[in-house]
N, C-alpha and C. Protein backbone atom coordinates (compact mmCIF):
# COMPACT_ATOMS: atom_id res chain seq x y z
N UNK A 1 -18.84 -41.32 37.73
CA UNK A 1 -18.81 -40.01 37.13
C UNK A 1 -18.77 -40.18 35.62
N UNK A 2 -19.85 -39.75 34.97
CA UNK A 2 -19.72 -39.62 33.84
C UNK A 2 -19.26 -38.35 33.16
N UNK A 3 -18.54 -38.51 32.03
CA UNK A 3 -18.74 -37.45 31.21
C UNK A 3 -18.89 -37.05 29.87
N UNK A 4 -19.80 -35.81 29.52
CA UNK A 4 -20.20 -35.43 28.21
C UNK A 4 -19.53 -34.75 27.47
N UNK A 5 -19.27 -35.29 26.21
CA UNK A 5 -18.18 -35.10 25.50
C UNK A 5 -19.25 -33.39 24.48
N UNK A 6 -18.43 -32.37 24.46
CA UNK A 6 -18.77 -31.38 24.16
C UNK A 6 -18.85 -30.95 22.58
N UNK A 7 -19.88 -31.09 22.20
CA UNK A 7 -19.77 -30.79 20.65
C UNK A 7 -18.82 -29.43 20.21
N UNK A 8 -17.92 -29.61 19.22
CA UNK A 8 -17.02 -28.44 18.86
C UNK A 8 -17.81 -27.35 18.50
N UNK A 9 -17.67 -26.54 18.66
CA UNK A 9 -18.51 -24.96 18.17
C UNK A 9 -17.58 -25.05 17.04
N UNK A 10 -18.88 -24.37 15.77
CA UNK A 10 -18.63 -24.09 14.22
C UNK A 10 -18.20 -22.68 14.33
N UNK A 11 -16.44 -23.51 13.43
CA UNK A 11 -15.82 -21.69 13.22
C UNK A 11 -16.43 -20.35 12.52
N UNK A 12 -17.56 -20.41 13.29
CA UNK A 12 -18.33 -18.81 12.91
C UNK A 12 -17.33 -17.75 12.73
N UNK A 13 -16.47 -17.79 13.97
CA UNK A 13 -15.70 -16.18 14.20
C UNK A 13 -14.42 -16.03 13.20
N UNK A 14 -13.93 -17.46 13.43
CA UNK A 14 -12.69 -18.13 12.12
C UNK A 14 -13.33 -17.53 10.48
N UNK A 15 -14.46 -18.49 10.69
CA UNK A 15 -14.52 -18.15 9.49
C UNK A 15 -15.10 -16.60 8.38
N UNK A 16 -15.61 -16.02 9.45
CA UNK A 16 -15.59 -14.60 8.89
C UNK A 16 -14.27 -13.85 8.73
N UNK A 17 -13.14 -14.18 10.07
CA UNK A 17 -12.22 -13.75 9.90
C UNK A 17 -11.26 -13.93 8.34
N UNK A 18 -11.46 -15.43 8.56
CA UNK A 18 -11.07 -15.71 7.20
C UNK A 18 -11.60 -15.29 5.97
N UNK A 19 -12.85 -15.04 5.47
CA UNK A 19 -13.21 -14.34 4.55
C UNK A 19 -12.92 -12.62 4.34
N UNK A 20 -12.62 -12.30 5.69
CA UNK A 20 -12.22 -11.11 5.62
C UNK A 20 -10.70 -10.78 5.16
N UNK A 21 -9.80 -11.73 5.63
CA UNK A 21 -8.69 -11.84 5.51
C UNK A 21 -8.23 -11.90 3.98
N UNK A 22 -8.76 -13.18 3.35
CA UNK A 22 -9.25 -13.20 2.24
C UNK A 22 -9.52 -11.75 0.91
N UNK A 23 -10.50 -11.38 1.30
CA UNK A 23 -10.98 -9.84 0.39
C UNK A 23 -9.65 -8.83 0.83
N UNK A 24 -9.10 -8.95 1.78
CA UNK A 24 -7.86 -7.96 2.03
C UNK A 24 -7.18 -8.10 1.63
N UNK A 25 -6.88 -9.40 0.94
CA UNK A 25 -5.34 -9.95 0.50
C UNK A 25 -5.41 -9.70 -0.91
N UNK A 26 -7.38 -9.83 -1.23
CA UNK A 26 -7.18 -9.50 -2.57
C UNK A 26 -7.48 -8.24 -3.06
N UNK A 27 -7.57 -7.45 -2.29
CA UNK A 27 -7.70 -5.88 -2.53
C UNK A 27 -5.87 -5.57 -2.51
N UNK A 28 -5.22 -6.20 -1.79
CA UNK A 28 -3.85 -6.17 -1.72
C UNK A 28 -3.49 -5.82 -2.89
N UNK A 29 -3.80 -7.23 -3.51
CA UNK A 29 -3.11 -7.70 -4.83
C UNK A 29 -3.99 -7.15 -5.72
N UNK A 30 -4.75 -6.45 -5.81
CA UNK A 30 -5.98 -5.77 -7.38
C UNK A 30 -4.78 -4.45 -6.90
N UNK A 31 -4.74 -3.88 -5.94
CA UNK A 31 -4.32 -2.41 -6.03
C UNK A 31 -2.37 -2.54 -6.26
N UNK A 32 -1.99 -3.60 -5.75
CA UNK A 32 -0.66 -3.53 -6.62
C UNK A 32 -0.77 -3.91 -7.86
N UNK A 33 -1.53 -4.61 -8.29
CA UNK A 33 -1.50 -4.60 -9.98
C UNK A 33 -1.75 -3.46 -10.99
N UNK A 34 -3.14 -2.89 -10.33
CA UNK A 34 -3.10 -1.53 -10.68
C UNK A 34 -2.12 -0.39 -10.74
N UNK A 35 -1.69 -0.67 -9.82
CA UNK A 35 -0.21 0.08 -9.77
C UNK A 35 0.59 -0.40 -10.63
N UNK A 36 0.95 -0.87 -11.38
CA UNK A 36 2.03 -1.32 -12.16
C UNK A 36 1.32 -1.19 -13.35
N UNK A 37 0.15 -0.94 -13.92
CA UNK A 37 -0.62 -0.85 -14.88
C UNK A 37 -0.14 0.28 -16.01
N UNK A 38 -0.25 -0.16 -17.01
CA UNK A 38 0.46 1.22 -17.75
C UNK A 38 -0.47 2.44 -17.60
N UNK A 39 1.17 2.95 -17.42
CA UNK A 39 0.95 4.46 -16.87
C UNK A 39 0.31 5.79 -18.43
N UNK A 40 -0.26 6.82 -17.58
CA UNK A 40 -0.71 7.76 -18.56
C UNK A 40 0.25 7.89 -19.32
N UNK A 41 1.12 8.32 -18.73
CA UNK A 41 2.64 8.99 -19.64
C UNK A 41 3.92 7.89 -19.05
N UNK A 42 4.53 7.63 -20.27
CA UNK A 42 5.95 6.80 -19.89
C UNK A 42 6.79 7.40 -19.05
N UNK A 43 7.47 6.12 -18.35
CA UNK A 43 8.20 6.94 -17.32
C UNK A 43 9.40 7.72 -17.47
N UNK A 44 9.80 7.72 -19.30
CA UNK A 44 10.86 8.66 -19.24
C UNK A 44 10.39 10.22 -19.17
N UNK A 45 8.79 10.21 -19.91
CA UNK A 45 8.57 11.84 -20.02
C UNK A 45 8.47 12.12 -18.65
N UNK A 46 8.02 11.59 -17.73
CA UNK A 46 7.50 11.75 -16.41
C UNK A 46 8.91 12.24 -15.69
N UNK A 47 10.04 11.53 -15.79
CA UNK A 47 11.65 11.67 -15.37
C UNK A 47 11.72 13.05 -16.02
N UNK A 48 11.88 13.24 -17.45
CA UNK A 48 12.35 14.35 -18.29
C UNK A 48 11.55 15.57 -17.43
N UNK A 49 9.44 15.98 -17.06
CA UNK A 49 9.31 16.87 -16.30
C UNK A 49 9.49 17.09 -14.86
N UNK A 50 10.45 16.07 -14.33
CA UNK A 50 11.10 16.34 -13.04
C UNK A 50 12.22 16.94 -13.19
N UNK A 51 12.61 16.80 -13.77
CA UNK A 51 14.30 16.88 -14.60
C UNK A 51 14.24 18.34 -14.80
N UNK A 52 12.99 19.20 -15.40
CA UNK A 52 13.25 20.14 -16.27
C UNK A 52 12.47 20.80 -14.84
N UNK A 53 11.71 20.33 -14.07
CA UNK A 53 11.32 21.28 -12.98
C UNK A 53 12.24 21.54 -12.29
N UNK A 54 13.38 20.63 -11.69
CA UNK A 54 14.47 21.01 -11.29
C UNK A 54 15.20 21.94 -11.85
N UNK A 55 15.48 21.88 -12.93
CA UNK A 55 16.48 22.79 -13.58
C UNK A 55 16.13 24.48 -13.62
N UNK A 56 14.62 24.23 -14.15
CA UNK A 56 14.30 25.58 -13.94
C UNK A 56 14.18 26.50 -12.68
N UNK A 57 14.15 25.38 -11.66
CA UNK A 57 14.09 25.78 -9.96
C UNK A 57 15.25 26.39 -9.78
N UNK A 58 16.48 25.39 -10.39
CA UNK A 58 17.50 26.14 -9.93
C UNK A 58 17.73 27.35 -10.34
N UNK A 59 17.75 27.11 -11.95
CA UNK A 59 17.78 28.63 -13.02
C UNK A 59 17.61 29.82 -11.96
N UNK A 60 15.94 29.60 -11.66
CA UNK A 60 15.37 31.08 -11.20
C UNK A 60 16.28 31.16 -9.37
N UNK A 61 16.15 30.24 -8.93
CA UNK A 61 17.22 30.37 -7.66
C UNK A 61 18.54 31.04 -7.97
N UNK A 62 19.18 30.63 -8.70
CA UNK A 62 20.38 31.03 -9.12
C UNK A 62 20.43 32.67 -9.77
N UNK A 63 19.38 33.05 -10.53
CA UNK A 63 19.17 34.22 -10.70
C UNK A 63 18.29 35.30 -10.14
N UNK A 64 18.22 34.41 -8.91
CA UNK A 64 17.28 35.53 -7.53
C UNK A 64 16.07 35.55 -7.96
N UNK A 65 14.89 35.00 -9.13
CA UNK A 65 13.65 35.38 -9.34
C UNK A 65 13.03 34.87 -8.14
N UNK A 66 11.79 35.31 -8.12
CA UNK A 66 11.14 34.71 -6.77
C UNK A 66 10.31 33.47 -7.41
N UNK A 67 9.86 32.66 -6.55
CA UNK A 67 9.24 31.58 -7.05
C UNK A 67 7.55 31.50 -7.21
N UNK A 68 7.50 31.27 -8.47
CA UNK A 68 5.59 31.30 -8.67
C UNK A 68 5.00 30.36 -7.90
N UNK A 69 3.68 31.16 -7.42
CA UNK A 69 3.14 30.03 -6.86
C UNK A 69 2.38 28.96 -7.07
N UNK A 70 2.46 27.70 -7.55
CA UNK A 70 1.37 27.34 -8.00
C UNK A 70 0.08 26.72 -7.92
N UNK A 71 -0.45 26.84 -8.84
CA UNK A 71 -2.15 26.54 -8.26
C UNK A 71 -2.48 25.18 -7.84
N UNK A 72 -3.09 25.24 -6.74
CA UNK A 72 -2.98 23.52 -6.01
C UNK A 72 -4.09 22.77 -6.95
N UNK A 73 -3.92 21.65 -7.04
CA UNK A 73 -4.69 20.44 -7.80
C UNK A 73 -5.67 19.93 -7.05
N UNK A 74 -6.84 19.89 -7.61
CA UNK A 74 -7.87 19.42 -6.72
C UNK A 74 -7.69 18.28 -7.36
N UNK A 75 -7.91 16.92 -7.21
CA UNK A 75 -7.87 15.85 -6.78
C UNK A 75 -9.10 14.83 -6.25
N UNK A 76 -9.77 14.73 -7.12
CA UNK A 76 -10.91 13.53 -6.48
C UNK A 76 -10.35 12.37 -6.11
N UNK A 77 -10.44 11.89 -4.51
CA UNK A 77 -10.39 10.55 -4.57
C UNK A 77 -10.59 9.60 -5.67
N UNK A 78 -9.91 8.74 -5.95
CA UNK A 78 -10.54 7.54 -6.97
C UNK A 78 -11.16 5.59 -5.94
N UNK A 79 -11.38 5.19 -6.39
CA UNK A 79 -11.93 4.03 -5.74
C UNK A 79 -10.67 3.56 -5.24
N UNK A 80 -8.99 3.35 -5.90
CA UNK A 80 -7.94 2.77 -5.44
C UNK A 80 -7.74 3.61 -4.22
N UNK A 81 -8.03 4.85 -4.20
CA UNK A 81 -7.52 5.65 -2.92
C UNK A 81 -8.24 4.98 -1.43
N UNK A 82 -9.25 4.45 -1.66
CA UNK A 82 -10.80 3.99 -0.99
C UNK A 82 -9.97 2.54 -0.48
N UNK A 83 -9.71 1.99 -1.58
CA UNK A 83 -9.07 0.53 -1.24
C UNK A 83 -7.97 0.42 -0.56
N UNK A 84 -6.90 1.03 -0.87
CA UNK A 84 -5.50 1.42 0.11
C UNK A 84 -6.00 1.63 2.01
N UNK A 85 -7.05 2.30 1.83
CA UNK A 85 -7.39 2.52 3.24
C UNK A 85 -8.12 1.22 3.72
N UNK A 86 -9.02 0.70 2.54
CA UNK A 86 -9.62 -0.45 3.22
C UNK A 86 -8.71 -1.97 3.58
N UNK A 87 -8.03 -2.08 2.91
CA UNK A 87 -7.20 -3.48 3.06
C UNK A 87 -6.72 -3.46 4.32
N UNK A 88 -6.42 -2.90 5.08
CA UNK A 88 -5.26 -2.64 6.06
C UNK A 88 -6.48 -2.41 7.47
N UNK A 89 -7.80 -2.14 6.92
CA UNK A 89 -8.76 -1.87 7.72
C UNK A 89 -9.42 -3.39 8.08
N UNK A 90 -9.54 -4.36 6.87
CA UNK A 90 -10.22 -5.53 6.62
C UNK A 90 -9.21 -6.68 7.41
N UNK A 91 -8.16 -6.38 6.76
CA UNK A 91 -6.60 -6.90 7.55
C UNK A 91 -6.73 -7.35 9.20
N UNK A 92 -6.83 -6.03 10.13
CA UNK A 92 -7.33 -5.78 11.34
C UNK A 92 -8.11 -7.08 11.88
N UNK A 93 -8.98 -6.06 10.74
CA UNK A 93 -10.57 -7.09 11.39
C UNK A 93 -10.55 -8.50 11.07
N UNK A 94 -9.93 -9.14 10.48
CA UNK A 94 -9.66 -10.78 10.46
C UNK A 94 -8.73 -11.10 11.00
N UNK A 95 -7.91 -10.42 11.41
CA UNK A 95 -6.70 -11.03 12.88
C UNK A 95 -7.55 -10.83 14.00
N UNK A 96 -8.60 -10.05 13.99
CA UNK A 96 -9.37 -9.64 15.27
C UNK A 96 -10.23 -10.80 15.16
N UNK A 97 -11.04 -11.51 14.32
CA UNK A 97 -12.19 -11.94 14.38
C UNK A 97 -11.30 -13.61 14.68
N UNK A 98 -9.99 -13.85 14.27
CA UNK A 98 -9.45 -14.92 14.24
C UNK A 98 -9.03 -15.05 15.81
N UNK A 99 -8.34 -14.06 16.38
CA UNK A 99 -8.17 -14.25 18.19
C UNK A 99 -9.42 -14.50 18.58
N UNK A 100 -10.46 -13.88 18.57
CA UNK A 100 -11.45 -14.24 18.89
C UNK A 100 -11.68 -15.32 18.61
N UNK A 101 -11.82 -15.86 17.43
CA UNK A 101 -12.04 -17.27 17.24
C UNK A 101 -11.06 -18.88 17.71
N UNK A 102 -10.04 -17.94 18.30
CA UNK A 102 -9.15 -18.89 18.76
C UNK A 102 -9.40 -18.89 20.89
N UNK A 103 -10.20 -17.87 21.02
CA UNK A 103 -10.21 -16.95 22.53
C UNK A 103 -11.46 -17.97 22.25
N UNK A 104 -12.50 -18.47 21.86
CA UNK A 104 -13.63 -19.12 21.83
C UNK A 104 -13.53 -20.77 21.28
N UNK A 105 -12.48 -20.96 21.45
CA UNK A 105 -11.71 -22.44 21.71
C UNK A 105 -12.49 -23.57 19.91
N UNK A 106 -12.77 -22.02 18.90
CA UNK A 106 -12.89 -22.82 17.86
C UNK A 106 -11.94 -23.76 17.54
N UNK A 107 -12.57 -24.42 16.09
CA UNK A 107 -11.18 -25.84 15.68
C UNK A 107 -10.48 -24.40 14.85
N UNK A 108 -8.88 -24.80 14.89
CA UNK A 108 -7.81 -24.38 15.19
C UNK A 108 -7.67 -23.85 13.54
N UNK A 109 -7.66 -24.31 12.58
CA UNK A 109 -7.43 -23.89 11.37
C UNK A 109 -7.80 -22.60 10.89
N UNK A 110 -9.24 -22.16 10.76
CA UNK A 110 -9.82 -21.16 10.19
C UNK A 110 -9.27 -19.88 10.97
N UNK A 111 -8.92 -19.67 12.57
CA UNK A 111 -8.42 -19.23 12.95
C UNK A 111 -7.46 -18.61 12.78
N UNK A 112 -6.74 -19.65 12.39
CA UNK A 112 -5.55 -19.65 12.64
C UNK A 112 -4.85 -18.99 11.12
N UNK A 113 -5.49 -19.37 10.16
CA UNK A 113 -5.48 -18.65 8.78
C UNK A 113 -5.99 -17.35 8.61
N UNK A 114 -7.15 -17.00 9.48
CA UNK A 114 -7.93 -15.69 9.22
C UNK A 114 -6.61 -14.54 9.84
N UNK A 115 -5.83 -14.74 10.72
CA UNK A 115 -4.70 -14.34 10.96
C UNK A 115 -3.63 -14.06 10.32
N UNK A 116 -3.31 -15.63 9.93
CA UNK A 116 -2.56 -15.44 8.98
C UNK A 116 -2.63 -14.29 7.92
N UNK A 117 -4.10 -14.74 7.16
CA UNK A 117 -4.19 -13.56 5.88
C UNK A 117 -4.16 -12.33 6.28
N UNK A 118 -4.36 -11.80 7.59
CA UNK A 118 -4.42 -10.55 8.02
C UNK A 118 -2.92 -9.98 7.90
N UNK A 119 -1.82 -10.37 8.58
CA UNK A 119 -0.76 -10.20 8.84
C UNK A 119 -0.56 -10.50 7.34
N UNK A 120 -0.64 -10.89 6.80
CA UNK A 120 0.03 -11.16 4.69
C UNK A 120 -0.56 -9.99 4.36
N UNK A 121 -1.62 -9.80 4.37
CA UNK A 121 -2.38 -8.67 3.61
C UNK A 121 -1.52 -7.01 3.94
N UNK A 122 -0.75 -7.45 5.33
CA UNK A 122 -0.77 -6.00 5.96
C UNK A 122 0.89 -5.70 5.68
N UNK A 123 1.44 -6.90 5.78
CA UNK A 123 2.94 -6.75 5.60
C UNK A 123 2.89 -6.56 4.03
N UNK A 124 2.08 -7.25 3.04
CA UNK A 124 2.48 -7.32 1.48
C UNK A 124 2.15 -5.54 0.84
N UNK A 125 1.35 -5.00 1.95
CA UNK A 125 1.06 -3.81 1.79
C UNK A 125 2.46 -2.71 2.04
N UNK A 126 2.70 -3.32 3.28
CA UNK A 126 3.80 -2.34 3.40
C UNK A 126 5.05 -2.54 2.63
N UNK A 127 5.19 -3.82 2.83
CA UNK A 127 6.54 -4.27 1.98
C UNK A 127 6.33 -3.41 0.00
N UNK A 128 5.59 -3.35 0.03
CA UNK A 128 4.87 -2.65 -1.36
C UNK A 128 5.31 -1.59 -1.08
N UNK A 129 5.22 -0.44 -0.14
CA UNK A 129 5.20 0.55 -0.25
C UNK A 129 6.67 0.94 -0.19
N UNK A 130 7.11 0.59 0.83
CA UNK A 130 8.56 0.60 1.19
C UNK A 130 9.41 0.12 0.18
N UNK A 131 9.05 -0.78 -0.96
CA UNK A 131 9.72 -1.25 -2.14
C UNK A 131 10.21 0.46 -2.91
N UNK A 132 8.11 0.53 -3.10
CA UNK A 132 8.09 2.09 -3.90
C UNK A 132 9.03 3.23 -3.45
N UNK A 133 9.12 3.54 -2.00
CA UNK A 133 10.00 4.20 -1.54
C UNK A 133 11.20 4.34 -2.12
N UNK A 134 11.76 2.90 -1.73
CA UNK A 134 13.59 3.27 -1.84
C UNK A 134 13.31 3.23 -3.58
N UNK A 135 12.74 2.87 -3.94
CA UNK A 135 12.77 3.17 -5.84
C UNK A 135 13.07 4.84 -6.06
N UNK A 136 11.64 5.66 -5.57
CA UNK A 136 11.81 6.52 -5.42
C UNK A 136 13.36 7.53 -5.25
N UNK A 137 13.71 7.11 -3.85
CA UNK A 137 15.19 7.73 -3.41
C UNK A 137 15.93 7.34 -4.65
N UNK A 138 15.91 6.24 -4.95
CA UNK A 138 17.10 5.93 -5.75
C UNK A 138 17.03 6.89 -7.29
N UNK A 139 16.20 6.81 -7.67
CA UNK A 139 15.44 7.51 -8.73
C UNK A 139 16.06 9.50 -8.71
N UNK A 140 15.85 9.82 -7.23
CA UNK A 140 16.16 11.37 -6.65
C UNK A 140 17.45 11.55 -6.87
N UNK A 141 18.24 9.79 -6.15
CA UNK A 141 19.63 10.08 -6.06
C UNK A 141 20.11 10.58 -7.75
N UNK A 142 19.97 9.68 -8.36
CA UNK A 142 20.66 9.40 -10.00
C UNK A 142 19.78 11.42 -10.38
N UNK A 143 18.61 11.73 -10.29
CA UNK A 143 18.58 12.79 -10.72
C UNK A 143 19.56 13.68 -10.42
N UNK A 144 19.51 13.79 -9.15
CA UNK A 144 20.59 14.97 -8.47
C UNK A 144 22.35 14.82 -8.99
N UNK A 145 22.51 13.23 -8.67
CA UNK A 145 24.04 13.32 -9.63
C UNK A 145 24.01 13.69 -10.80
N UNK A 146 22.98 14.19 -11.27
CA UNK A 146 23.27 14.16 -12.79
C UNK A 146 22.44 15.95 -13.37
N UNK A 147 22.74 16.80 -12.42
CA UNK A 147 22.27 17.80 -12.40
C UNK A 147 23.09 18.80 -13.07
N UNK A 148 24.15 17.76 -12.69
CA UNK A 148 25.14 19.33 -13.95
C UNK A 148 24.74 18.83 -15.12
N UNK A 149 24.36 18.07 -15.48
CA UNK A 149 23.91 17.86 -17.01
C UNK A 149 22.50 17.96 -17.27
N UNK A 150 22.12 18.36 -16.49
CA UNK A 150 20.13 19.08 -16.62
C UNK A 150 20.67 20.20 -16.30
N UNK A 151 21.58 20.89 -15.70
CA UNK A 151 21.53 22.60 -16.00
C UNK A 151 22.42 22.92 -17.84
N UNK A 152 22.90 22.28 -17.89
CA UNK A 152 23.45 22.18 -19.15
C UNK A 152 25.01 22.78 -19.68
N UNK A 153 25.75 22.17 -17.98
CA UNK A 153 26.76 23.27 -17.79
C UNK A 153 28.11 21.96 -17.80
């Protein structure tokens, strides 16, 4: 009985995965940088018209006015809005293309990375966001303690 030793199949599926994985990780990282990019307005004026929208909210609450309504903001998508959706889309598809490539008994690496970057790309996303979050709260909290001194009382 002889037998024929089976040439390895080329990580085709690995390696798209991995290039995909790849462009996700770095759409990751272009759109958190962007984010941290200096902002239109500093973040104290930005604090100061939260500060003063509050105050005046309360004002007119406190003195029964009714509340204006205001005019909604139209809003064009921008290309970062485009990218936020795509990373997490690209993400997917290179953990997908990497099982596959591991389900098709490719060599083990490219695989095994195109995964990897998927799961990095998708957690560094969230872990990002969820950072922004509790910033946020924390940011609400310190406003609100400090509301008797934005009503000016």
């Amino acid at each position: 009985m002889s037998y024929t030793l089976v040439p390895p199949r080329a990580p085709s599926w690995g390696l798209a995965g991995f290039i995909l994985g790849a462009i996700a990780l770095i759409i990751v990282a272009v759109h958190v940088s962007a984010m941290f990019a200096e902002p239109e307005q500093s973040a104290g004026t930005k604090i100061g018209e939260i500060a003063a929208e509050i105050r005046q909210s309360a004002l007119r609450s406190l003195s029964g006015q009714p509340k204006p309504e205001p005019e909604p903001e139209v809003v064009a998508p921008s290309i970062f809005s485009y990218l936020m959706l795509a990373a997490p889309v690209l993400a997917g598809l290179a953990a997908i293309l990497g099982a596959i490539g591991l389900f098709r008994r490719e060599a083990l690496p490219l695989p095994l990375m195109a995964i990897g970057l998927g799961l990095a790309a998708v957690v560094m996303q969230y872990a990002i966001w969820l950072a922004l979050l509790a910033a946020g709260v924390c940011l609400m909290v310190a406003i609100l303690n400090n509301l008797g001194s934005i009503l000016g009382e």
